[in-house]
N, C-alpha and C. Protein backbone atom coordinates (compact mmCIF):
# COMPACT_ATOMS: atom_id res chain seq x y z
N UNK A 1 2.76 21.94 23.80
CA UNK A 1 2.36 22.12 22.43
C UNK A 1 1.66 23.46 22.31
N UNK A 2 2.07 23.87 21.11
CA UNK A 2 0.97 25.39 20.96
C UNK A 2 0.24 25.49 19.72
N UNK A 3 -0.75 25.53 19.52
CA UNK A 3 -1.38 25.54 18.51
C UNK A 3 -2.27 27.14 18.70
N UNK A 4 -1.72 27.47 17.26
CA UNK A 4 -1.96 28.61 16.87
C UNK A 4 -3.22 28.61 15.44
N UNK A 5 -4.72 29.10 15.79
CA UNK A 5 -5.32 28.99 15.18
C UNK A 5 -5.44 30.02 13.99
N UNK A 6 -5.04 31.07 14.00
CA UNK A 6 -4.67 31.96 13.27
C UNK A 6 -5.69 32.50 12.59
N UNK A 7 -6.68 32.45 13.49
CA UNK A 7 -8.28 33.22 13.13
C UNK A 7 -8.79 32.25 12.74
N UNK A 8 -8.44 31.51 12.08
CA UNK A 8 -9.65 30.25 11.53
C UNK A 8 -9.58 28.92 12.29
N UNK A 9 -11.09 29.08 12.45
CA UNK A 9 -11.62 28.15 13.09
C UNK A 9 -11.28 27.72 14.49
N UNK A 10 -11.04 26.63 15.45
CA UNK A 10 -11.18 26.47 16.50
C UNK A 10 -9.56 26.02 16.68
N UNK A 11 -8.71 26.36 17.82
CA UNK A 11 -7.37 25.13 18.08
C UNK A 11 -7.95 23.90 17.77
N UNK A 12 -8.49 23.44 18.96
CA UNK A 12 -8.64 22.05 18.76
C UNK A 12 -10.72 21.71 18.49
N UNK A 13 -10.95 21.35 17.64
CA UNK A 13 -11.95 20.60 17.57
C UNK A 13 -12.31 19.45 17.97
N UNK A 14 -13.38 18.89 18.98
CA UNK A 14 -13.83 17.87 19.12
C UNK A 14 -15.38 17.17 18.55
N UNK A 15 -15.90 16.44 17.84
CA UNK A 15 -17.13 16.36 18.01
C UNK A 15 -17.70 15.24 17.66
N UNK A 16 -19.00 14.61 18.40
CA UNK A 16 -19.71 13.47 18.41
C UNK A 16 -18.13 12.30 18.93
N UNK A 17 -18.55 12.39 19.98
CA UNK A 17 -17.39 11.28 20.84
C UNK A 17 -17.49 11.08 21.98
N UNK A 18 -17.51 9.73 22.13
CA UNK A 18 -17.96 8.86 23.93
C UNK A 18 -16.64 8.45 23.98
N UNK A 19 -15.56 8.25 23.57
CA UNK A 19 -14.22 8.29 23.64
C UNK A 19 -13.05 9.01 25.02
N UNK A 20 -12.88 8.68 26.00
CA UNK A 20 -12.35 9.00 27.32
C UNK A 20 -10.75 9.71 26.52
N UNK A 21 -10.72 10.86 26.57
CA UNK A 21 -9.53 11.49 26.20
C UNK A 21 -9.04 12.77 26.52
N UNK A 22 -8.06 13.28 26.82
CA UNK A 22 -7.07 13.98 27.93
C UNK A 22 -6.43 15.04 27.26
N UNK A 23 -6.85 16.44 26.86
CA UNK A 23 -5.68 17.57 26.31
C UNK A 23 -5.35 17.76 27.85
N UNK A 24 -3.66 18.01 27.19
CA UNK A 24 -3.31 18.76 28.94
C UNK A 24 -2.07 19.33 27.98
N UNK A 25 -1.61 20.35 29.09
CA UNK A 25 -0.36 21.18 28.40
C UNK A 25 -0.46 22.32 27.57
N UNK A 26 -1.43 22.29 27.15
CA UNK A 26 -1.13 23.10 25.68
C UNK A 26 -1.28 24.45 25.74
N UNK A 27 -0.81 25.30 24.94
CA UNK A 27 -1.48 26.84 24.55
C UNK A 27 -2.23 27.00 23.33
N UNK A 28 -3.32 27.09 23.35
CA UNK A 28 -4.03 27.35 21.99
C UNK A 28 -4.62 28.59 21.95
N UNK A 29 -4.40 29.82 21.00
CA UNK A 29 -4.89 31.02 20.91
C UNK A 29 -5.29 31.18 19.35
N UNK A 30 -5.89 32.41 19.34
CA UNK A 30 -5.99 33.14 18.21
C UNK A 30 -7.05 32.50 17.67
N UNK A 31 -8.18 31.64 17.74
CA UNK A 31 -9.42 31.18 17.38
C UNK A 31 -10.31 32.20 16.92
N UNK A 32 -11.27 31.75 16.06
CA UNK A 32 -12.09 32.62 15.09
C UNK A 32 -13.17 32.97 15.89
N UNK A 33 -13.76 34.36 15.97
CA UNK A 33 -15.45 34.67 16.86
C UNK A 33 -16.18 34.00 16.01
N UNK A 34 -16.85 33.86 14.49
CA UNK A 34 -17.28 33.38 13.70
C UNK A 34 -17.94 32.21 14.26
N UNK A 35 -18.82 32.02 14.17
CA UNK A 35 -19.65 29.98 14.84
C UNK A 35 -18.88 29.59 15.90
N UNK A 36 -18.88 30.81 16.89
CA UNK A 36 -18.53 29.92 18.10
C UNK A 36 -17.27 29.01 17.93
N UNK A 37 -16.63 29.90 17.72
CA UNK A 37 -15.36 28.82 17.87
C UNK A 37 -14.50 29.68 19.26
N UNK A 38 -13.23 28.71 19.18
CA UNK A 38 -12.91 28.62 20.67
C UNK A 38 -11.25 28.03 20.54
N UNK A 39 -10.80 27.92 21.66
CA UNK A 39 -9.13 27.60 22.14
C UNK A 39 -9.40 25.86 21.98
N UNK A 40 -10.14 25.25 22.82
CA UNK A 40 -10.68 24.25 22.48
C UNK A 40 -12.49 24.23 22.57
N UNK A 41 -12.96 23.40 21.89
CA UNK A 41 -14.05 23.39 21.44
C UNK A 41 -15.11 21.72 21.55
N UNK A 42 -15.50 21.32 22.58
CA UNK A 42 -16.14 20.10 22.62
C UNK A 42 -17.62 20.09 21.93
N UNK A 43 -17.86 19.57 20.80
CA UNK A 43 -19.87 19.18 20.31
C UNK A 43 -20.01 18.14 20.29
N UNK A 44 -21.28 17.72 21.50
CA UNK A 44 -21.74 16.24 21.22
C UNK A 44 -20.42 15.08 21.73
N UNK A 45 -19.91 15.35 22.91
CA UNK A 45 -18.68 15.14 23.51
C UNK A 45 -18.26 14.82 24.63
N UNK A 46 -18.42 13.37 25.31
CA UNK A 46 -18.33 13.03 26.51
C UNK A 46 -17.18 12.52 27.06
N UNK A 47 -17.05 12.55 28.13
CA UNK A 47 -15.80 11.79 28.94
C UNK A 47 -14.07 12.46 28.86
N UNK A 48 -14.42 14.13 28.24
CA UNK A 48 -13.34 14.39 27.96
C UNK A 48 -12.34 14.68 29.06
N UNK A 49 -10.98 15.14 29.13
CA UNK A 49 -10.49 15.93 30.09
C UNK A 49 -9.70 17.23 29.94
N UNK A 50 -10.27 18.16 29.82
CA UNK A 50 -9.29 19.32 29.93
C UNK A 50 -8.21 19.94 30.95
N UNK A 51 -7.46 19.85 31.05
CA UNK A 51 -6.40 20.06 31.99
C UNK A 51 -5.24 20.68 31.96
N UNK A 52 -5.05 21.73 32.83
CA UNK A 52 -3.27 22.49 32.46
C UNK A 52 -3.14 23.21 31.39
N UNK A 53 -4.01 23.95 30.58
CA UNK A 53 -4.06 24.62 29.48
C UNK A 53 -4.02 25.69 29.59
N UNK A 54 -3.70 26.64 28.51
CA UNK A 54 -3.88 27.84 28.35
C UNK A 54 -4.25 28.01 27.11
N UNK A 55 -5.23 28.75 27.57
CA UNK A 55 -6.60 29.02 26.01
C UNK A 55 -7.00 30.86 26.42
N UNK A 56 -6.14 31.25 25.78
CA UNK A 56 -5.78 32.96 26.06
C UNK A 56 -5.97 33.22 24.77
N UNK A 57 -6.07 34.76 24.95
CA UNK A 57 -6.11 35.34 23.74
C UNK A 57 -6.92 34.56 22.65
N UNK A 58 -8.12 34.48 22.61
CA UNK A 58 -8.67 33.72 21.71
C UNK A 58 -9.62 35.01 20.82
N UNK A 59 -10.03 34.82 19.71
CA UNK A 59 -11.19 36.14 19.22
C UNK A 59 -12.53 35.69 19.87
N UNK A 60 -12.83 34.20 19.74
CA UNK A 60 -13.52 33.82 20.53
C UNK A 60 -14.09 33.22 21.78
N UNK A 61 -14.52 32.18 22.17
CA UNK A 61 -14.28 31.60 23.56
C UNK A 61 -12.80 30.96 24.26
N UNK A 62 -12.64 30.98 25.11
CA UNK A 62 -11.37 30.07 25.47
C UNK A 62 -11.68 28.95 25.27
N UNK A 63 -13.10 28.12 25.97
CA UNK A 63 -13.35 27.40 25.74
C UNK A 63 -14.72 26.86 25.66
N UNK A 64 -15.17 25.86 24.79
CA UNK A 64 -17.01 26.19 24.63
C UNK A 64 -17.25 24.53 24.46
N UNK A 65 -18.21 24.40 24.84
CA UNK A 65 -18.54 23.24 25.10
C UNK A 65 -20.43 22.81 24.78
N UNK A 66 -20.71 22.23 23.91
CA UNK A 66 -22.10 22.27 22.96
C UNK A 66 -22.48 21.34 23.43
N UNK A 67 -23.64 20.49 23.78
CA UNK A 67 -24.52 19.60 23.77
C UNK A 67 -23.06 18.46 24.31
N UNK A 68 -22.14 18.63 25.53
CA UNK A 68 -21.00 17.79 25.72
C UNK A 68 -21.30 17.66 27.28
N UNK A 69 -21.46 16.13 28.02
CA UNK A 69 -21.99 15.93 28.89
C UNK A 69 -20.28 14.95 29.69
N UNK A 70 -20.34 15.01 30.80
CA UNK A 70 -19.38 13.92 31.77
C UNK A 70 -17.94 14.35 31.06
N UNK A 71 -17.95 16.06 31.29
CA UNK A 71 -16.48 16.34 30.98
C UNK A 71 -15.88 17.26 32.17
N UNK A 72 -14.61 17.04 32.33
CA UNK A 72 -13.72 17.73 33.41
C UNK A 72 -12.82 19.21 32.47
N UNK A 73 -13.07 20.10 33.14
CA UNK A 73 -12.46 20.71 32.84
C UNK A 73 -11.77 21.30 34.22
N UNK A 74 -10.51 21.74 34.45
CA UNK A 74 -9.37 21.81 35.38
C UNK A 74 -8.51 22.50 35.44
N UNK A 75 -7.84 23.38 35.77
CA UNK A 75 -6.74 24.44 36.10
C UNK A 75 -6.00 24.64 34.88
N UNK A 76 -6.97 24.99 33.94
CA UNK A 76 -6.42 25.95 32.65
C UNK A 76 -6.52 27.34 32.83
N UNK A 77 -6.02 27.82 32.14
CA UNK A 77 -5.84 29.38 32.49
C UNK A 77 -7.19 29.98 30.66
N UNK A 78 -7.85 30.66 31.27
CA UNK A 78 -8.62 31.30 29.89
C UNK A 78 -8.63 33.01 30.05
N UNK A 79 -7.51 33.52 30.07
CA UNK A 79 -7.75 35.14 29.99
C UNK A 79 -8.21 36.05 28.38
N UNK A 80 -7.98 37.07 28.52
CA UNK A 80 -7.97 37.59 27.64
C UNK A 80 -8.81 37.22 26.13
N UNK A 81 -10.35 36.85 26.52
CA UNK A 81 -10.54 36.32 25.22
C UNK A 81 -11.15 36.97 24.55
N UNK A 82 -11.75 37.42 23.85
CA UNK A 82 -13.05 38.30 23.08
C UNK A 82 -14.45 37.49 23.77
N UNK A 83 -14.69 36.38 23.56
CA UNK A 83 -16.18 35.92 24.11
C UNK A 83 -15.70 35.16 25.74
N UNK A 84 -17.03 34.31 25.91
CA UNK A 84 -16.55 33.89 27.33
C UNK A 84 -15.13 33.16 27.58
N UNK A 85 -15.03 33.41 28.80
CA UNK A 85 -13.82 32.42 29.05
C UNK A 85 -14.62 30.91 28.89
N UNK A 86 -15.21 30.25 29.83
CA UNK A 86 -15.74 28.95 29.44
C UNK A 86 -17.19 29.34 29.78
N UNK A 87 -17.40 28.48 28.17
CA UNK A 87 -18.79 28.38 27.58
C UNK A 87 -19.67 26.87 27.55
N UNK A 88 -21.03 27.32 28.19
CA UNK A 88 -21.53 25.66 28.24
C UNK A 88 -22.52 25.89 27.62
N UNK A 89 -23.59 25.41 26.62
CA UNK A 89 -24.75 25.29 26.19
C UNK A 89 -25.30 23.69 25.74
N UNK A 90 -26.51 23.27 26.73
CA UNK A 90 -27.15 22.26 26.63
C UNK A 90 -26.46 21.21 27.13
N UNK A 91 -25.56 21.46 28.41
CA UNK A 91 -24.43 20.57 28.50
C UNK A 91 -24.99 19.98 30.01
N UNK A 92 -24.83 18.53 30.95
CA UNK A 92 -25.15 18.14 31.57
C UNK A 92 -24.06 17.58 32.56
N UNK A 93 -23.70 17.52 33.85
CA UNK A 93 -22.69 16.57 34.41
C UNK A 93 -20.93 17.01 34.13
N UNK A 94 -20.90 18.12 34.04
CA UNK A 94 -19.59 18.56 33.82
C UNK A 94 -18.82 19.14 35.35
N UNK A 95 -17.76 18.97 35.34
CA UNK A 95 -17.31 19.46 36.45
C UNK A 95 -15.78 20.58 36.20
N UNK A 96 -16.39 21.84 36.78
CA UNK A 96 -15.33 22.63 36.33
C UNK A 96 -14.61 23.50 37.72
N UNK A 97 -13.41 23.05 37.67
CA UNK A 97 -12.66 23.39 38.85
C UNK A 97 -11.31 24.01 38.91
N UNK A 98 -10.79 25.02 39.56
CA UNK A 98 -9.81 25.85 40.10
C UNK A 98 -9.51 26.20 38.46
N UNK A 99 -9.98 26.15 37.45
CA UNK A 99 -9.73 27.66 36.47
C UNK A 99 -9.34 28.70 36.58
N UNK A 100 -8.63 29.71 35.86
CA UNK A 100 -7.87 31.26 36.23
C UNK A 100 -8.29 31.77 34.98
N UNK A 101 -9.59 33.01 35.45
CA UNK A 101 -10.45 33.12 34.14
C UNK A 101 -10.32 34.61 34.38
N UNK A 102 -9.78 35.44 33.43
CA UNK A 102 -9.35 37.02 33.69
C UNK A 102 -9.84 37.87 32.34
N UNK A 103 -10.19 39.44 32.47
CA UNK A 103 -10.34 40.05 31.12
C UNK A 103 -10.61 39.24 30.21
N UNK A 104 -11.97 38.90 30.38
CA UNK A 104 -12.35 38.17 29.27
C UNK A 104 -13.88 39.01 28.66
N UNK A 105 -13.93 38.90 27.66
CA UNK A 105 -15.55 39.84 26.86
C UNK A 105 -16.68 39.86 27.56
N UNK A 106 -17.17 38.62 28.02
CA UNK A 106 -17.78 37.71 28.35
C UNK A 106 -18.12 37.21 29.48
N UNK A 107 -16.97 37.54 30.84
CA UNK A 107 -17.35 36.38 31.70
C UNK A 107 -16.13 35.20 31.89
């Protein structure tokens, strides 16, 4: 799947959810710098799984993750973004592994 944010706002939004659920596959680009937005975007957001993605080319983060605790994130690719490749603030118990994080603003 590719989801093309087209400057506004985030690919995928998540927020306020204890809900166990799985993006995998996807390409999401072109996300807004504006409020922290991102390729995907977890607030207030547990048990998620990120996996197999590509969150490139974003204006903002590849991927950002707010006050989102007991999430996996996993061998997505985040190059080329304007802000960080992956972003954590206030976040607890996450586990982030074998990522491919290149030319990114940020980090």
């Amino acid at each position: 799947m590719i989801i093309n944010a087209g400057n506004s706002g985030s690919c995928i939004l998540i927020e306020n959810s204890n809900v166990c659920f799985k993006i995998k596959n996807c390409i999401l680009k072109n996300s807004e710098w504006a409020n922290s937005h991102a390729g995907i975007k977890l607030v207030n957001t547990k048990n998620g799984q990120l996996i197999d993605n590509d969150c490139s080319n974003n204006n903002g983060y590849g991927i950002s993750l707010l006050k989102s605790d007991n999430n996996t994130i996993s061998n997505n690719i985040a190059n080329f973004n304007n802000g960080n490749s992956i972003y954590l603030e206030d976040c607890d118990n996450n586990t982030i592994s074998e990522n491919t994080l290149n030319y990114n603003g940020r980090g």
